[in-house]
Protein backbone atom coordinates (compact mmCIF):
# COMPACT_ATOMS: atom_id res chain seq x y z
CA UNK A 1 100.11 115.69 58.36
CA UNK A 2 99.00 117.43 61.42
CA UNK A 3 96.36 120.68 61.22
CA UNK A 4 99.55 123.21 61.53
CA UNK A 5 101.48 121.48 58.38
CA UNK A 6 98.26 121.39 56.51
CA UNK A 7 97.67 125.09 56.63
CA UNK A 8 101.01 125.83 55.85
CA UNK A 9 101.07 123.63 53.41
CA UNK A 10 98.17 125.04 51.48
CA UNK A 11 99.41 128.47 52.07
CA UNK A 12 102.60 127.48 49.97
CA UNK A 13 100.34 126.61 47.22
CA UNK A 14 98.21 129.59 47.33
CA UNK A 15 101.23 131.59 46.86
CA UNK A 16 102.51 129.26 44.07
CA UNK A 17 99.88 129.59 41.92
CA UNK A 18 99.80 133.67 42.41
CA UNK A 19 104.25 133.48 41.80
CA UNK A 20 103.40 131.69 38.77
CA UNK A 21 100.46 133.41 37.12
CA UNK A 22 101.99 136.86 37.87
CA UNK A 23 105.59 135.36 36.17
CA UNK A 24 103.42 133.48 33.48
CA UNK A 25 101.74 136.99 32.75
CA UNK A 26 97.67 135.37 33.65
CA UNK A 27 94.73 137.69 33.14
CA UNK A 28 93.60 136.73 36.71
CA UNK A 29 92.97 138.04 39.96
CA UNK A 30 93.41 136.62 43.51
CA UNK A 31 91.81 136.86 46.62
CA UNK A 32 92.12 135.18 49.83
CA UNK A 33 89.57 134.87 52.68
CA UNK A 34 89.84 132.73 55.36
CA UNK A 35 90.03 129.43 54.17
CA UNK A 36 88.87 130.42 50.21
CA UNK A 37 91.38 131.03 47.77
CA UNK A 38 89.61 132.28 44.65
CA UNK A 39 90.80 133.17 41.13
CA UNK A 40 89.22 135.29 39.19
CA UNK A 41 89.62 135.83 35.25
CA UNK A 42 89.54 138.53 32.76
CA UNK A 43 86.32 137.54 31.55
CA UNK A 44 85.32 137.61 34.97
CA UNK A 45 84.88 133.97 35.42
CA UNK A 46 86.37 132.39 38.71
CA UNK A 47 88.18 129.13 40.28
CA UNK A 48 87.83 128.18 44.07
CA UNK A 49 89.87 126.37 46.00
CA UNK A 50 88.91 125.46 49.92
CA UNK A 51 90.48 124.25 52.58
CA UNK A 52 88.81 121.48 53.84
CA UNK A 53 90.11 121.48 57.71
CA UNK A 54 88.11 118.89 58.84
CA UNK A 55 89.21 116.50 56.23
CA UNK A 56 92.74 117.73 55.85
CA UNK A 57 91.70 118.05 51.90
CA UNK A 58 92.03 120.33 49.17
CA UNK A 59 89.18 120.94 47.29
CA UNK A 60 88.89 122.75 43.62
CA UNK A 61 85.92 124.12 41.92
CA UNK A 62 85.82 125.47 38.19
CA UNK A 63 84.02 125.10 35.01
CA UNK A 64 85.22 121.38 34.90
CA UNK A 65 83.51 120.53 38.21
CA UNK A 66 84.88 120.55 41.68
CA UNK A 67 87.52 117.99 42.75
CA UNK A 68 88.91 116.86 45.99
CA UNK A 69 92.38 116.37 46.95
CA UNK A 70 94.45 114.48 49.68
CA UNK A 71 98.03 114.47 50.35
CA UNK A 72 99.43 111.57 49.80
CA UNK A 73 103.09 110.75 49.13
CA UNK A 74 104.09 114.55 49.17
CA UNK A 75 101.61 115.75 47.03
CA UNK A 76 97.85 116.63 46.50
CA UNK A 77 96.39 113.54 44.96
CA UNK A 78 92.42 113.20 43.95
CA UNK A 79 90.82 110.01 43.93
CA UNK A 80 91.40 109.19 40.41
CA UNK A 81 95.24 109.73 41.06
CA UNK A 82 95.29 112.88 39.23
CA UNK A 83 97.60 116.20 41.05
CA UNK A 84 96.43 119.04 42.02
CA UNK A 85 98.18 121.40 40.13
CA UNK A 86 97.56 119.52 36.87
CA UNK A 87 93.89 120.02 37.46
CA UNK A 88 94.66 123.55 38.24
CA UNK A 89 95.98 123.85 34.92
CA UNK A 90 93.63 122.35 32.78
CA UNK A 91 91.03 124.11 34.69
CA UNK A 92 92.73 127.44 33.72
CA UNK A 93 92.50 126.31 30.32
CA UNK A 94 88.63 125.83 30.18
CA UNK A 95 88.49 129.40 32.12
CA UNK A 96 90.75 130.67 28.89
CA UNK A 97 94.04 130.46 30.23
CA UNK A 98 96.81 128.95 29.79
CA UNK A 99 99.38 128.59 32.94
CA UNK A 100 102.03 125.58 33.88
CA UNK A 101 102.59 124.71 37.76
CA UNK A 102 105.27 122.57 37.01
């Protein structure tokens, strides 16, 4: 993956999670700035995700810790072969909501 697919590759999954927390009716807010996506709760707690240029990595901070995530046979992969977006969602969980990425 080359620096151009990367960012829009993470820009596709920024604006999955905001398609499916808005369809999925999330208490949750969004903002994006630069290369932080953050997510922000009812009760006012928040998620971050990064883009990590220089690594080509996906990074993802919450509650539960922060994680970091490669791509790796077309799709974001930590080191303990977990995805991305399954992280995401448990993540959401511990923040006190529920949401599916699938």
């Amino acid at each position: 993956m080359n620096l151009v697919e990367f960012h829009q590759n993470i820009e596709q999954v920024w604006d999955h999670i905001e398609e499916q927390c808005d369809e999925q009716d999330v208490d949750v807010d969004f903002e994006r700035q630069g290369s932080v996506f953050t997510m922000t709760f009812g009760n006012r707690t928040q998620i971050v995700i990064n883009k990590q240029e220089s690594m080509l990595e996906l990074w993802l901070a919450s509650r539960l810790g922060g994680l970091h995530f490669a791509w790796k046979d077309n799709d974001w992969i930590n080191h303990d072969g977990k995805r991305f977006y399954d992280c995401l969602s448990e993540a959401c969980a511990a923040h006190g909501e529920e949401v599916s990425f699938a």
